[in-house]
C-alpha atoms as a PDB file:
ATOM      1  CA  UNK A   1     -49.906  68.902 -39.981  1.00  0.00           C
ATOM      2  CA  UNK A   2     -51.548  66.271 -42.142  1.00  0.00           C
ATOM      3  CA  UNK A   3     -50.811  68.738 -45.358  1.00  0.00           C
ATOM      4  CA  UNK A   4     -47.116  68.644 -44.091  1.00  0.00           C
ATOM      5  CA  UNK A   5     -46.607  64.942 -43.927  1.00  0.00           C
ATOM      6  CA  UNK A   6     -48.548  64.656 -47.446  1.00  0.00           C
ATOM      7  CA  UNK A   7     -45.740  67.570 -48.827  1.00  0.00           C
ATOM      8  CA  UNK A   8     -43.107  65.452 -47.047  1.00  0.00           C
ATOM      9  CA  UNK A   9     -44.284  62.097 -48.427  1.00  0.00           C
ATOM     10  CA  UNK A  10     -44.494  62.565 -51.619  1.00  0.00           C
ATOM     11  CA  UNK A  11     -40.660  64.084 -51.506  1.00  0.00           C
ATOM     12  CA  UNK A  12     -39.595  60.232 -50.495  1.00  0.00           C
ATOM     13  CA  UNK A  13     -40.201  60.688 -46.998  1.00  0.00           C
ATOM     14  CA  UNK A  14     -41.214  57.427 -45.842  1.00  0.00           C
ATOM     15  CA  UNK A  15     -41.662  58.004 -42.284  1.00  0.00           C
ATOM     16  CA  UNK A  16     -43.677  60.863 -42.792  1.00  0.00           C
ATOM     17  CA  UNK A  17     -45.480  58.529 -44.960  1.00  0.00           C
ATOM     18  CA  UNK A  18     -46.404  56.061 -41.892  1.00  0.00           C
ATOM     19  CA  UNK A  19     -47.556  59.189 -40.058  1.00  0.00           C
ATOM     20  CA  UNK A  20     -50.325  59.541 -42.594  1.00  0.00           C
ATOM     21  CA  UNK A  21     -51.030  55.508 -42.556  1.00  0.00           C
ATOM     22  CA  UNK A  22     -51.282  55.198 -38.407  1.00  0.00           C
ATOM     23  CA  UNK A  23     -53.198  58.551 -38.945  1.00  0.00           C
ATOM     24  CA  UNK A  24     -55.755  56.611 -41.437  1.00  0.00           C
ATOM     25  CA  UNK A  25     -55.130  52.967 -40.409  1.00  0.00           C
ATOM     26  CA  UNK A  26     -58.027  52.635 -38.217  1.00  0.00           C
ATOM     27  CA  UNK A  27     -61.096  53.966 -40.953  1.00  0.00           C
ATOM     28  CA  UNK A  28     -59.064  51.863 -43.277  1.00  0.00           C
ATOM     29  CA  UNK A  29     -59.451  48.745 -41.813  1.00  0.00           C
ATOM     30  CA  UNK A  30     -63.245  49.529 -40.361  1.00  0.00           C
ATOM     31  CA  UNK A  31     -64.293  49.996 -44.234  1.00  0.00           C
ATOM     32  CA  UNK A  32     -62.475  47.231 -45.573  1.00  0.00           C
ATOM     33  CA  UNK A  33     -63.913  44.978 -42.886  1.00  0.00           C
ATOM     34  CA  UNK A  34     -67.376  46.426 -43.577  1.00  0.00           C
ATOM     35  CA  UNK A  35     -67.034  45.743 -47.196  1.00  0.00           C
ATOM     36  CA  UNK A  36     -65.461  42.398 -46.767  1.00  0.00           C
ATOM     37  CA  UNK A  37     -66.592  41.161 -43.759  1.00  0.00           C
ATOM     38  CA  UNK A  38     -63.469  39.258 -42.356  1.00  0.00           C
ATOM     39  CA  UNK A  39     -60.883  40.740 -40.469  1.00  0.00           C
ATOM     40  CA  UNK A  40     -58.107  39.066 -42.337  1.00  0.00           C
ATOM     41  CA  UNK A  41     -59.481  39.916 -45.815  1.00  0.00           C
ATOM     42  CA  UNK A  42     -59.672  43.299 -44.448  1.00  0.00           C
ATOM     43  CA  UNK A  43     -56.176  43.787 -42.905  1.00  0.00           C
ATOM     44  CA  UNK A  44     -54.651  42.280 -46.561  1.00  0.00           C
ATOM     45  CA  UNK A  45     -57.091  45.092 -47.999  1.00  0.00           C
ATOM     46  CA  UNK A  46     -55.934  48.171 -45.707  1.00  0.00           C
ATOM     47  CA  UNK A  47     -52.297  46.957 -46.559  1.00  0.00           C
ATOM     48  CA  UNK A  48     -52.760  47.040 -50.065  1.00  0.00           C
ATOM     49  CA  UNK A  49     -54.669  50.298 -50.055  1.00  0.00           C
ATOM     50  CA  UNK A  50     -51.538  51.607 -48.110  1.00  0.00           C
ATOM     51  CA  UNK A  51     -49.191  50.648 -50.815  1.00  0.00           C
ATOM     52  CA  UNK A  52     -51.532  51.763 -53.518  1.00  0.00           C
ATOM     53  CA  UNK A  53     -52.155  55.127 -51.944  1.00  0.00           C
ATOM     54  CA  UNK A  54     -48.156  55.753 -51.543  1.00  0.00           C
ATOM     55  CA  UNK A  55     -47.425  54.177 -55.348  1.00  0.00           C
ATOM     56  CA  UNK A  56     -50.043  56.641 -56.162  1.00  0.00           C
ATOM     57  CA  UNK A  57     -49.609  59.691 -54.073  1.00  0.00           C
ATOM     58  CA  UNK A  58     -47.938  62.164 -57.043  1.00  0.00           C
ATOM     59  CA  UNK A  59     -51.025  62.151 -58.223  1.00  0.00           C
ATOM     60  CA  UNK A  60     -52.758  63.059 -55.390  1.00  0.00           C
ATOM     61  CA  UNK A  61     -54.155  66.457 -55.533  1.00  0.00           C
ATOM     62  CA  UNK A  62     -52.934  68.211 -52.318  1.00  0.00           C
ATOM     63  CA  UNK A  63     -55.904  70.939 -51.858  1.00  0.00           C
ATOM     64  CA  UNK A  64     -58.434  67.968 -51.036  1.00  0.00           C
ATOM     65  CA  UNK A  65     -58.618  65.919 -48.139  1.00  0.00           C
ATOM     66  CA  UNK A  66     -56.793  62.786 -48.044  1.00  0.00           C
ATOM     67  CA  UNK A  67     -59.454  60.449 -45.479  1.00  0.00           C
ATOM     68  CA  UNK A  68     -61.773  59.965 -48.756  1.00  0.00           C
ATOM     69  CA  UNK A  69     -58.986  59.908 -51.567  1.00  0.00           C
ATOM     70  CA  UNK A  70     -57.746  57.425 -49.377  1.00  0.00           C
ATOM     71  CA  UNK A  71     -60.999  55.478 -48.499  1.00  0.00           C
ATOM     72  CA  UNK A  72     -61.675  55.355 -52.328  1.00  0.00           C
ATOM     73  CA  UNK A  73     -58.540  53.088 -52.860  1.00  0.00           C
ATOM     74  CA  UNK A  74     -59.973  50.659 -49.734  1.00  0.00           C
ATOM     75  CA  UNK A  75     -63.670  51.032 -51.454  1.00  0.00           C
ATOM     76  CA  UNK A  76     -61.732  49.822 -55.063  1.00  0.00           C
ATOM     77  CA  UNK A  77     -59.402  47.297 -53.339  1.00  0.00           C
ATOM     78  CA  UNK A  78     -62.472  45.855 -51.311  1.00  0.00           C
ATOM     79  CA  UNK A  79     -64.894  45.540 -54.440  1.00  0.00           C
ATOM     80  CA  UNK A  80     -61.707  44.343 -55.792  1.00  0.00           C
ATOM     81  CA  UNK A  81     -61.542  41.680 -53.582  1.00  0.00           C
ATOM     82  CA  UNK A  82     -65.178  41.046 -53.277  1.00  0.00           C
ATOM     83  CA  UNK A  83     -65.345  39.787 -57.106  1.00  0.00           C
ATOM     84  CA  UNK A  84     -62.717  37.322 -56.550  1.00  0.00           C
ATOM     85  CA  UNK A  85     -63.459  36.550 -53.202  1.00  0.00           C
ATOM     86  CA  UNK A  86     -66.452  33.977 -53.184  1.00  0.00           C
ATOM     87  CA  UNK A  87     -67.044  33.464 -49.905  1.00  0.00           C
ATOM     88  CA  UNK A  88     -67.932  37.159 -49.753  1.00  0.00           C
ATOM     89  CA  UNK A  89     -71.504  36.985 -48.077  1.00  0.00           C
ATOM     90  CA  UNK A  90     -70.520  33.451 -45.647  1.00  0.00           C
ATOM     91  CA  UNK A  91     -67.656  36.076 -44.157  1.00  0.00           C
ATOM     92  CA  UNK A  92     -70.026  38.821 -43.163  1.00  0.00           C
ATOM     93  CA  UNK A  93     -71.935  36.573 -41.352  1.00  0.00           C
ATOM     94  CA  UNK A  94     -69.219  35.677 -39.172  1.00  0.00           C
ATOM     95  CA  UNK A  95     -68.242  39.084 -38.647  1.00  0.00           C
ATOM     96  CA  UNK A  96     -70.140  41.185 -35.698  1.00  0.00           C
ATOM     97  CA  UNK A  97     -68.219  44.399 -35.013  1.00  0.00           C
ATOM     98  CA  UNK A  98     -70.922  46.221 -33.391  1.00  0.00           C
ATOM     99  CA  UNK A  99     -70.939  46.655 -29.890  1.00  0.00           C
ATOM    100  CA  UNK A 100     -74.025  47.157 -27.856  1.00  0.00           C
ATOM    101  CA  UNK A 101     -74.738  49.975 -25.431  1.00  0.00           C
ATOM    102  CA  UNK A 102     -73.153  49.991 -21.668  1.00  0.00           C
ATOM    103  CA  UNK A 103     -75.711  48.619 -19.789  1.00  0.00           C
ATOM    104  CA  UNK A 104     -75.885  47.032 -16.387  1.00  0.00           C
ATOM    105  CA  UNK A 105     -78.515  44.529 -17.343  1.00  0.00           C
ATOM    106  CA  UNK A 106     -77.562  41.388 -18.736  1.00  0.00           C
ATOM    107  CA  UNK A 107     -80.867  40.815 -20.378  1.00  0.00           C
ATOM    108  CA  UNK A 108     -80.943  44.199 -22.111  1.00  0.00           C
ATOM    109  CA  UNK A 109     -77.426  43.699 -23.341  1.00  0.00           C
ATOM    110  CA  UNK A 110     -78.668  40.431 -24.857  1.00  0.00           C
ATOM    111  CA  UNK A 111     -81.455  42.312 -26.665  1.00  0.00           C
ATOM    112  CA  UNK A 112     -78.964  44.863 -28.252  1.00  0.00           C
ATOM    113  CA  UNK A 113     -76.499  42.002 -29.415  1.00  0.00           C
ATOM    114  CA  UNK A 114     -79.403  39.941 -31.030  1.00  0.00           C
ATOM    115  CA  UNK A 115     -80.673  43.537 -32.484  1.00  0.00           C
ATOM    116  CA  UNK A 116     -77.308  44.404 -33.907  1.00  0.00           C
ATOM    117  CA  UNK A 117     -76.796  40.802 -35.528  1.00  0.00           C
ATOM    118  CA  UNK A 118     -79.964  40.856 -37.111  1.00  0.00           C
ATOM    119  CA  UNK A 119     -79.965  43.930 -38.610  1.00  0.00           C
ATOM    120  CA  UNK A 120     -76.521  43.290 -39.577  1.00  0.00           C
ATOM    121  CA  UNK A 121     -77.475  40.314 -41.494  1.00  0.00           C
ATOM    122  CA  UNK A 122     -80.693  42.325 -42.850  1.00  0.00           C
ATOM    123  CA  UNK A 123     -78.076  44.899 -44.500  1.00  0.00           C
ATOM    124  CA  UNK A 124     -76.617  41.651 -45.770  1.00  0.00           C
ATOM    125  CA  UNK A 125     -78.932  40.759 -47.806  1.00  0.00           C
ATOM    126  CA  UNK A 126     -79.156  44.023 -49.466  1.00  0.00           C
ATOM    127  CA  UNK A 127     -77.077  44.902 -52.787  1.00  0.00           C
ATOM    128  CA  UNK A 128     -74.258  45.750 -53.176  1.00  0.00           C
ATOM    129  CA  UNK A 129     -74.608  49.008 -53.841  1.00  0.00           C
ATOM    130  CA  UNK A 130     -76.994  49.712 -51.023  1.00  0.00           C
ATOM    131  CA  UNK A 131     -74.453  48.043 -48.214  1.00  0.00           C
ATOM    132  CA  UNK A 132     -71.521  50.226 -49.405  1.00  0.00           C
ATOM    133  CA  UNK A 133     -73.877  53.701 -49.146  1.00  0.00           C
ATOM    134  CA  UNK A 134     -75.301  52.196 -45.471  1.00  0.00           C
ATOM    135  CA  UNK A 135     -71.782  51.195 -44.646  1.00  0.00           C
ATOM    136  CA  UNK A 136     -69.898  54.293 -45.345  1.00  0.00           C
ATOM    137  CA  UNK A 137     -72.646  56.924 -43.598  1.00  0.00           C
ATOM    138  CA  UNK A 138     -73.874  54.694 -40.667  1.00  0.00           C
ATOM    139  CA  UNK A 139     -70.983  52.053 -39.437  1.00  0.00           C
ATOM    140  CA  UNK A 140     -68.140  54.469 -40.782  1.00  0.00           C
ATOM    141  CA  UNK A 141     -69.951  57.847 -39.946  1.00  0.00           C
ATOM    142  CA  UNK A 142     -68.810  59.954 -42.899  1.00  0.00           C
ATOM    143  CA  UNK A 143     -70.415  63.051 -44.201  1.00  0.00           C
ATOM    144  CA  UNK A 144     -72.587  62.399 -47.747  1.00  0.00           C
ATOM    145  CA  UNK A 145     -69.963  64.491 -49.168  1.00  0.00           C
ATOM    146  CA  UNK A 146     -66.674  62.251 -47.885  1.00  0.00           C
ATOM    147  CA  UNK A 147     -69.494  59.202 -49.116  1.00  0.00           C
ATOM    148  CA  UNK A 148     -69.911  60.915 -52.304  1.00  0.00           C
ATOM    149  CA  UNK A 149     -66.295  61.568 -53.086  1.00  0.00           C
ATOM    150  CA  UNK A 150     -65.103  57.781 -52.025  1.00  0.00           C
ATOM    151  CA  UNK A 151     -68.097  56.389 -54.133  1.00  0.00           C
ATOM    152  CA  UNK A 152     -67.348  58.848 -56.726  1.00  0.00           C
ATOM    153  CA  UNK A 153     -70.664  60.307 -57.271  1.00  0.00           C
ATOM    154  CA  UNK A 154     -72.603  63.670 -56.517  1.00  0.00           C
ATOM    155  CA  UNK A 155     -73.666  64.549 -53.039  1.00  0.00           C
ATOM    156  CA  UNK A 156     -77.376  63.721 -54.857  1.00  0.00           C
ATOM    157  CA  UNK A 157     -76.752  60.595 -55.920  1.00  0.00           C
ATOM    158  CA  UNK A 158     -75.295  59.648 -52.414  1.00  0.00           C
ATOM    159  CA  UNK A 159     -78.822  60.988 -50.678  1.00  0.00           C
ATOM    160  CA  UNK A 160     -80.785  59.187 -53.363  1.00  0.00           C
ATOM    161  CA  UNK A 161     -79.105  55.342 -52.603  1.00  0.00           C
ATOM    162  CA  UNK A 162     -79.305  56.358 -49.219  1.00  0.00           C
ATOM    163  CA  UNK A 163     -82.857  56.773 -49.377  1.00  0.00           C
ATOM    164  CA  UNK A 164     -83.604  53.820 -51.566  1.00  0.00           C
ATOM    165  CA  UNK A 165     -80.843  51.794 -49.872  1.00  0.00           C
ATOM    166  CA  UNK A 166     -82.695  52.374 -46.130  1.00  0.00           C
ATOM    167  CA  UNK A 167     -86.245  51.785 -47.875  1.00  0.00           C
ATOM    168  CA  UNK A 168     -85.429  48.965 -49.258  1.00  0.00           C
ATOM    169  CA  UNK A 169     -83.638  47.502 -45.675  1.00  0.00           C
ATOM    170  CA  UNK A 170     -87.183  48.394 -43.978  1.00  0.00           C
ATOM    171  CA  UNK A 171     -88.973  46.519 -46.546  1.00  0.00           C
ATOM    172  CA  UNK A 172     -86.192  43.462 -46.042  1.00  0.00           C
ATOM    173  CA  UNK A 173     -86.715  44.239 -41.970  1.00  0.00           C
ATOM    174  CA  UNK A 174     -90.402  44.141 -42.408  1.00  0.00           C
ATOM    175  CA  UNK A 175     -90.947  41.302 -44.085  1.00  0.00           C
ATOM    176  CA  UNK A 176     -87.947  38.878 -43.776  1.00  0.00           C
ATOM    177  CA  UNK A 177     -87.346  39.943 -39.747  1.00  0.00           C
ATOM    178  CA  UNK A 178     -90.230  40.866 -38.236  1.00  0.00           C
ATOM    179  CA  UNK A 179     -89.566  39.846 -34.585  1.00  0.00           C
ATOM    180  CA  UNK A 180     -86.858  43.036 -35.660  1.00  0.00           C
ATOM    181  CA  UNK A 181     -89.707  44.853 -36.926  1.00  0.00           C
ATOM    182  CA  UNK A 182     -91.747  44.204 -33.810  1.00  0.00           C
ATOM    183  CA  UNK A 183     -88.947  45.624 -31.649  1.00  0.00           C
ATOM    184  CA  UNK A 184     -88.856  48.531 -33.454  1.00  0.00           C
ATOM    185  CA  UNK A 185     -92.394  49.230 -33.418  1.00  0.00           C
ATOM    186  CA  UNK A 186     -92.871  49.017 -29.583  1.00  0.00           C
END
C-alpha cells in the first residue's frame, strides 16, 4: 500500500501524499524531538522534513523503504537546526518523553522517573554523534540497518558508535552519576 501512495505521490497526488506523512508523522516528530529536544523545535522540524521529502520525492528511489529515506531528511533538518539553534542542550533538559513502567506503587514509579531523567541527562552530555546512534536504536527502536541508512554509514560503523557511544555513557554514568550507577549495580 505504502509503494502505491509513493507511485501516486510522486504523479501530483497530494492526498496520497498526506497518507504517507500521517503514516510517518509520529517517528518524525519522536526523532526530531530526540535530536532537538523541544517539542516546538521538533514539530517546525517534522514539517519541514515533510516538505523537503515531497520537494524531493522524484528522486526518491522507489525499491527502498521510505521510514529511513525519510528519517534522514529529519536527522539533516534536526542537525540543521541544532547548529543554529543555541539553546540546543538547555532544551533537552526540559524535555522528558520517557514514561516509566505501569506500576501500582507510587514510590517505585518515582524511582523510574528519577532513573529515566538522569540517564536522559547522562546521554546529554554525550556527543553528538554518540546521542544520535543511542537515539535512533534505543528511544526510536530502529534496526542498525534503518540507523545505518538514516546516518548514512555501514551497518559496521553503526555497531562500532554504538559500542563506543554506550561505553562511553557507562563511563559518564559511572563517574558523573553514581547514585545511577549504584541503582544499577544492586
Amino acid at each position: 500500500m505504502e509503494q502505491e501512495f509513493i507511485y501516486q505521490a510522486k504523479q501530483g497526488d497530494t492526498a496520497a501524499y498526506e497518507s504517507l506523512v500521517r503514516q510517518h508523522q509520529e517517528a518524525v516528530f519522536r526523532l526530531a524531538c530526540l535530536l532537538l529536544g523541544d517539542a516546538g523545535d521538533a514539530e517546525d522540524a517534522a514539517q519541514e522534513t515533510f516538505i523537503r521529502a515531497f520537494r524531493s520525492l522524484s528522486t526518491f528511489d522507489s525499491t527502498r523503504p521510505f521510514r529511513p529515506w525519510l528519517l534522514s531528511i529529519t536527522a539533516n533538518v534536526a542537525r540543521n537546526r541544532r547548529r543554529s539553534i543555541g539553546r540546543y542542550f538547555a532544551a533537552l533538559q526540559r524535555l522528558v518523553i520517557i514514561t516509566p513502567r505501569e506500576t501500582g506503587n507510587a514510590e517505585s514509579e518515582s524511582i523510574q522517573q528519577w532513573e529515566a531523567k538522569t540517564l536522559w541527562k547522562a546521554v546529554q552530555t554525550l556527543n553528538v554523534i554518540d546521542q544520535e546512534v543511542i537515539y535512533l536504536r534505543y528511544f526510536m527502536e530502529l534496526s542498525v540497518s534503518e540507523t545505518a541508512e538514516i546516518l548514512k554509514v555501514e551497518q559496521g560503523t553503526v555497531k562500532s558508535r554504538l559500542s563506543r557511544a554506550l561505553s562511553r555513557l557507562r563511563e559518564v554514568i559511572r563517574q558523573d552519576f553514581p547514585l545511577l550507577y549504584e541503582g544499577r549495580q544492586a
